[in-house]
Protein backbone atom coordinates (compact mmCIF):
# COMPACT_ATOMS: atom_id res chain seq x y z
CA UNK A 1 -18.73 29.15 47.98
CA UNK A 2 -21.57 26.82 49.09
CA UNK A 3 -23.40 24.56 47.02
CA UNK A 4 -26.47 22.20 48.44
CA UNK A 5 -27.80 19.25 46.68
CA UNK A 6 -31.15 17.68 47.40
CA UNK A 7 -33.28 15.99 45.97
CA UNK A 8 -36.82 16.76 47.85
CA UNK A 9 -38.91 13.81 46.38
CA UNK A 10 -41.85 16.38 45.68
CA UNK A 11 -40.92 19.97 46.66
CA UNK A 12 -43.78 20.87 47.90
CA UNK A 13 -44.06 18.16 49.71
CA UNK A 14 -40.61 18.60 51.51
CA UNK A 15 -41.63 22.52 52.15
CA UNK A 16 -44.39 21.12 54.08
CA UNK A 17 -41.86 19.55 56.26
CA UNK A 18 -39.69 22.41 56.81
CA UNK A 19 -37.24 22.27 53.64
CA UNK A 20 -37.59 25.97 52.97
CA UNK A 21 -37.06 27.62 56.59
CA UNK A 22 -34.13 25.22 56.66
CA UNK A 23 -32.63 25.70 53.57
CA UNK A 24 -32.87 30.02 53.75
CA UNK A 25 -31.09 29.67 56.77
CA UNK A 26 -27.83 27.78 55.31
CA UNK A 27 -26.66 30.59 52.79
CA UNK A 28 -26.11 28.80 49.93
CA UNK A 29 -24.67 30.27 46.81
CA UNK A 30 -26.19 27.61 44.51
CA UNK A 31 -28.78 25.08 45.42
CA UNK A 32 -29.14 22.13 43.01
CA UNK A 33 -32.81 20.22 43.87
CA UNK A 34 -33.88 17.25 42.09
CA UNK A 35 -37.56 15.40 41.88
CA UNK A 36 -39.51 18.99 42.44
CA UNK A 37 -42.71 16.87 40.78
CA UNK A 38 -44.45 20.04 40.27
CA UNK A 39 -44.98 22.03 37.02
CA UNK A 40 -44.12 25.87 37.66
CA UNK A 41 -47.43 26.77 37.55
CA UNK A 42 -47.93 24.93 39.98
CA UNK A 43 -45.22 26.72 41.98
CA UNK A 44 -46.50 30.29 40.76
CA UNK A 45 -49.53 30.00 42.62
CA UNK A 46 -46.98 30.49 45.93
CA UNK A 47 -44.45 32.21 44.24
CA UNK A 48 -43.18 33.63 47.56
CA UNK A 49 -42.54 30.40 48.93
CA UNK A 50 -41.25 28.46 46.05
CA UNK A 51 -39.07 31.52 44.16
CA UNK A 52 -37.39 32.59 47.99
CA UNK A 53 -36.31 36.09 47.66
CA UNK A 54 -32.61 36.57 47.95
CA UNK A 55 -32.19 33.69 45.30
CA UNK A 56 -32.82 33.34 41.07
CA UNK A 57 -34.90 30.06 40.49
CA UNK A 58 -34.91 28.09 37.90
CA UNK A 59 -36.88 25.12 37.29
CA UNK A 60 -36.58 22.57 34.92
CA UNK A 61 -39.99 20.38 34.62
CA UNK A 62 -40.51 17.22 32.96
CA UNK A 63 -43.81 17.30 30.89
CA UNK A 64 -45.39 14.07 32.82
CA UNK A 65 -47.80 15.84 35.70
CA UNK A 66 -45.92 14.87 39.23
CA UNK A 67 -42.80 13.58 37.59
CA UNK A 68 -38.99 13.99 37.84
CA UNK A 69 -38.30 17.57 37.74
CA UNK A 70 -34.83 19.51 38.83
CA UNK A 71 -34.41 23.54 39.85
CA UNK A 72 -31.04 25.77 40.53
CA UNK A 73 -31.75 28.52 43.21
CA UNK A 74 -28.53 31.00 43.03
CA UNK A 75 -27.53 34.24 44.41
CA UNK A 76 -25.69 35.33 42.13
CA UNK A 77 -27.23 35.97 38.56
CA UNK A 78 -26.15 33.53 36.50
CA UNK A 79 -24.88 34.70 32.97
CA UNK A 80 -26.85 31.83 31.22
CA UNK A 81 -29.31 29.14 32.25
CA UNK A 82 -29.02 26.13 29.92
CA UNK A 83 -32.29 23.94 30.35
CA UNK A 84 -31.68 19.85 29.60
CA UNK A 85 -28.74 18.04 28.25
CA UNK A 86 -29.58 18.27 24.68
CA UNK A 87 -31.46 15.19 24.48
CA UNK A 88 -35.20 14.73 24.08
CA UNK A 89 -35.58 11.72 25.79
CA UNK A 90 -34.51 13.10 29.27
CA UNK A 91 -34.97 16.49 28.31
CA UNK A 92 -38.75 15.89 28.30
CA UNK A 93 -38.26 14.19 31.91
CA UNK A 94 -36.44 17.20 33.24
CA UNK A 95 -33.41 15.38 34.63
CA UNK A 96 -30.85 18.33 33.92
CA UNK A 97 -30.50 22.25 34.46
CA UNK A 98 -26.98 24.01 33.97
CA UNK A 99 -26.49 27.60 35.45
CA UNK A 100 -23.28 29.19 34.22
CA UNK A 101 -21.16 32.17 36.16
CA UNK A 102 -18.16 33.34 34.09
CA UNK A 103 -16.02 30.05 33.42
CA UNK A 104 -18.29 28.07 36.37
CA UNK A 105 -21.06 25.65 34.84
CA UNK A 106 -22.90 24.43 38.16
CA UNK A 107 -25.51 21.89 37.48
CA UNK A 108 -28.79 20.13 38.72
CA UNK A 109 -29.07 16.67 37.83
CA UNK A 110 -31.52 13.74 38.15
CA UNK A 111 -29.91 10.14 36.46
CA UNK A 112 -32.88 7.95 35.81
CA UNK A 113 -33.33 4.86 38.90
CA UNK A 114 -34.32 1.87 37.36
CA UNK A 115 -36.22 0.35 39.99
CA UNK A 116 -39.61 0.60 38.99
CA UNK A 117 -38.83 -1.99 35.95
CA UNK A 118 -36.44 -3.99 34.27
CA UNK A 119 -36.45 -2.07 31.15
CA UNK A 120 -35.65 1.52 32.52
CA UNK A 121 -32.50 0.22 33.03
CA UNK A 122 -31.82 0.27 29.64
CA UNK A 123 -32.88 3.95 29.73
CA UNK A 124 -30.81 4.56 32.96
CA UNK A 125 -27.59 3.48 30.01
CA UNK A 126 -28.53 5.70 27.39
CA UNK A 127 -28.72 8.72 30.09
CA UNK A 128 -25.40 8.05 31.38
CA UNK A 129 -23.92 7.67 27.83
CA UNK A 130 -25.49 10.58 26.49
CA UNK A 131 -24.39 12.78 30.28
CA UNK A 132 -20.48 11.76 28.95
CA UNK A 133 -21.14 13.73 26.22
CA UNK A 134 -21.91 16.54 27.62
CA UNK A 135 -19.42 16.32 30.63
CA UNK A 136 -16.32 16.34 28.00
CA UNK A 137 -18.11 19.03 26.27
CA UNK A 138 -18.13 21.04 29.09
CA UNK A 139 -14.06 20.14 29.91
CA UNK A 140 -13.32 20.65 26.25
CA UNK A 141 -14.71 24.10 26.18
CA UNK A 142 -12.08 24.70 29.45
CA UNK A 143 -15.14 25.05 32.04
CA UNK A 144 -14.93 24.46 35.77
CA UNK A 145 -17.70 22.39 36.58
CA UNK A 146 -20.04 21.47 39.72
CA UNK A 147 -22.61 18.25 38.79
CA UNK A 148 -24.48 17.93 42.10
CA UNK A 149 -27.44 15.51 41.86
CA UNK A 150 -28.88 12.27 42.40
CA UNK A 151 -26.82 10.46 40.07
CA UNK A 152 -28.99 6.58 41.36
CA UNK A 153 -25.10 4.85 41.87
CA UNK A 154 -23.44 3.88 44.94
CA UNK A 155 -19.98 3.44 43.93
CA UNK A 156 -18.06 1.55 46.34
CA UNK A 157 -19.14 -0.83 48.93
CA UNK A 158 -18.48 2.08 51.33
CA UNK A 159 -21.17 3.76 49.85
CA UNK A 160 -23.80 1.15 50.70
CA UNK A 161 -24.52 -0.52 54.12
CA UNK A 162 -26.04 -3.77 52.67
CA UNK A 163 -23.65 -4.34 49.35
CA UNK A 164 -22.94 -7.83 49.42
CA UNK A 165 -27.22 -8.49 49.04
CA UNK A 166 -27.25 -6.09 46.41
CA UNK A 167 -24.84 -6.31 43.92
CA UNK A 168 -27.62 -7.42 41.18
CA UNK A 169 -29.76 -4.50 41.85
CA UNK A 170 -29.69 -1.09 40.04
CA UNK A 171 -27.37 1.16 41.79
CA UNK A 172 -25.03 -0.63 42.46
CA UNK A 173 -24.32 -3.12 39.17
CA UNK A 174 -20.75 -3.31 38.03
CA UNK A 175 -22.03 -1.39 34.62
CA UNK A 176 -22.47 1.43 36.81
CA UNK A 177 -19.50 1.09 39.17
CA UNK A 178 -17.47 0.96 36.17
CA UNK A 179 -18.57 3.84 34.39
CA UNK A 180 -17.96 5.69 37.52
CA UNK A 181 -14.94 4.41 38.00
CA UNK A 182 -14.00 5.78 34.19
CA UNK A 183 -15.09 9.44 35.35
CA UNK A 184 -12.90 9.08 38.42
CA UNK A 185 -9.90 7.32 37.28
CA UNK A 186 -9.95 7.49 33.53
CA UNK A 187 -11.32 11.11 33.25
CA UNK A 188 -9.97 12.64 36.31
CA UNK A 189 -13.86 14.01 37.94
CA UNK A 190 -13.66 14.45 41.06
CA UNK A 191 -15.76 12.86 44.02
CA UNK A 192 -16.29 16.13 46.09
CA UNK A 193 -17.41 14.48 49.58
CA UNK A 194 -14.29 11.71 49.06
CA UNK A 195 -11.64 14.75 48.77
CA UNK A 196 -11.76 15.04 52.70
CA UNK A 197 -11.44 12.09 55.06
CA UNK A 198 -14.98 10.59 56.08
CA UNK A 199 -16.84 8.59 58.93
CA UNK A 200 -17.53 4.91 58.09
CA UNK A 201 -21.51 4.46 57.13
CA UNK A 202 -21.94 7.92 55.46
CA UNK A 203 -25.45 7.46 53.09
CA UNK A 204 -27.71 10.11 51.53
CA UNK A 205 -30.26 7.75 50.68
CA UNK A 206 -32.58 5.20 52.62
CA UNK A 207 -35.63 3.36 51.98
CA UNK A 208 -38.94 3.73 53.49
CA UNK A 209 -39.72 0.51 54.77
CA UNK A 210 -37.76 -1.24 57.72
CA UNK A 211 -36.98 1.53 59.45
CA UNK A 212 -33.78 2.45 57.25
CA UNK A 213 -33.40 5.41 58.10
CA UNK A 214 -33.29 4.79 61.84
CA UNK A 215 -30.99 1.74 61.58
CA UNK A 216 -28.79 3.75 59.11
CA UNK A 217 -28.98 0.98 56.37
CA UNK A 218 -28.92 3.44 53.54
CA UNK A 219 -26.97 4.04 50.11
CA UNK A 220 -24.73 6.95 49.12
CA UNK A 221 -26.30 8.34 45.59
CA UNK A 222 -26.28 11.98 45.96
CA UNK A 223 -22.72 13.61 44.90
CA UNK A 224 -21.08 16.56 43.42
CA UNK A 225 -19.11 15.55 40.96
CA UNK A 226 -16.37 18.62 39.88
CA UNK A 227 -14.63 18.36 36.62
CA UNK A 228 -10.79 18.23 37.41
CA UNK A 229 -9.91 21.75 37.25
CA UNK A 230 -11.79 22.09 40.80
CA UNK A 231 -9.25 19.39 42.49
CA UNK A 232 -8.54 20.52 45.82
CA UNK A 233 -11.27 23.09 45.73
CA UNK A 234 -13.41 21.66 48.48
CA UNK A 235 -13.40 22.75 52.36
CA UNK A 236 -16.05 21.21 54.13
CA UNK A 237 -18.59 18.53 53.63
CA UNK A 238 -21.60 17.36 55.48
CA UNK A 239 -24.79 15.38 55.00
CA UNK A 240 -27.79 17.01 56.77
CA UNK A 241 -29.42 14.22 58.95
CA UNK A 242 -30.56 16.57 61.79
CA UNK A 243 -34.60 16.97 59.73
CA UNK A 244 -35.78 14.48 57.67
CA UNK A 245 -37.54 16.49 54.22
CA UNK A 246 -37.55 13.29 52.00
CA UNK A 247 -35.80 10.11 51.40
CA UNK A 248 -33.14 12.00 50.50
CA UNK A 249 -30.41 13.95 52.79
CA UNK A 250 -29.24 16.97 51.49
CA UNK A 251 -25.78 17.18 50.72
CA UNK A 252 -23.83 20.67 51.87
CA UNK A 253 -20.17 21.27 50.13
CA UNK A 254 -18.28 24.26 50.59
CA UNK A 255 -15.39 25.49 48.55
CA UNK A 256 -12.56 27.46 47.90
CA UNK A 257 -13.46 29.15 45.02
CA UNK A 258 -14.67 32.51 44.17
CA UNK A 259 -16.78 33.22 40.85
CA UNK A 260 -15.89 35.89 38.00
């Protein structure tokens, strides 16, 4: 099974630069895109392009005009799409679409970046508090689980080229280390790309400005995150570098797993 994250920072906007063409010809089973900033009616008016055949699409749009946004293309019908996390605040964002294949919840998620102002960060917490919930919901009802995304956290100082100049910024505080650190250690989720032995300076992320991208000083903030049932599960990884569509590399994981 193959699962692709991305997060296209405007989808149509990443189709313009070849996201599409490239992403039919990797064979994903279930494609988790984040930031589509486009309402489906939007997308409706090229429904060819932006509902590829060979794939059930489901988008997930927050209600601000060019906002936020996250979509699940799969193969497979899935038995049940489940649209937001149960929460108005994000759910109104569009920040989190679940698509669920017998006892396999695979999921599209955008955490909130608190960049743009001091008191999103406050926002970015309540998100990430109210995601537990639904993460040990999800465990507790005995689901395997797939949370591919942009979760906005570099977790180690692996993860992040510059670390030691930004351990006061948001995405990489020690709030957010830490709660990552309780998934992984005190929860048992699993870091899919960490399961396998990696290169040194492995980022999915890089800024616009100063030439980031070509001097690789970028941050690692796109994961799948598998509940621990799906230990063990994971073959191959890579980050697709080869085409830039947005800020954002997509992330390709492939696993040992079959759906029922």
């Amino acid at each position: 099974m193959r699962i692709i994250t991305a997060n296209v920072n405007g989808i149509r906007s990443a189709t313009q630069k070849g996201f599409m063409t490239w992403l039919l010809a990797q064979q994903a089973d279930v494609v988790c895109i984040q930031e589509t900033k486009a309402q489906i009616w939007q997308l409706e008016e090229n429904r060819k392009l932006f509902f590829p055949e060979g794939y059930y699409c489901y988008y997930h749009d927050a209600q601000k005009k060019g906002y936020s946004g996250v979509a699940i293309y799969a193969r497979q019908q899935p038995d049940q799409v489940i649209y937001g996390m149960g929460c108005e605040e994000f759910d109104s964002e569009g920040r989190y679409i679940e698509a669920r294949f017998g006892k396999l919840s695979v999921a599209s998620l955008y955490l909130p970046s608190a960049s743009s102002r001091e008191e999103r960060q406050d926002v970015k917490y309540r998100c990430m508090a109210h995601l537990e919930t639904v993460m040990n919901k999800l465990t507790d009802d005995k689901r395997d689980v797939i949370v591919g995304g942009d979760w906005n956290i570099a977790h180690q100082e692996r993860d992040i080229r510059n670390w030691k100049s930004n351990l006061k910024t948001s995405g990489f505080l020690p709030e957010e280390r830490a709660w990552l650190d309780k998934l992984f250690n005190n929860w048992q989720w699993v870091d899919a790309f960490r399961e396998l032995e990696q290169a040194e300076h492995e980022y999915t992320w890089w800024s616009m400005r100063m030439r980031a991208f070509e001097k690789n000083v970028g941050w690692r903030i796109d994961y799948q995150i598998l509940s621990p049932s799906l230990r063990g599960t994971v073959k191959a990884t890579q980050i697709y570098k080869h085409e830039r569509f947005s800020d954002h590399a997509p992330l390709i994981i492939d696993y040992n797993y079959t759906t029922s």
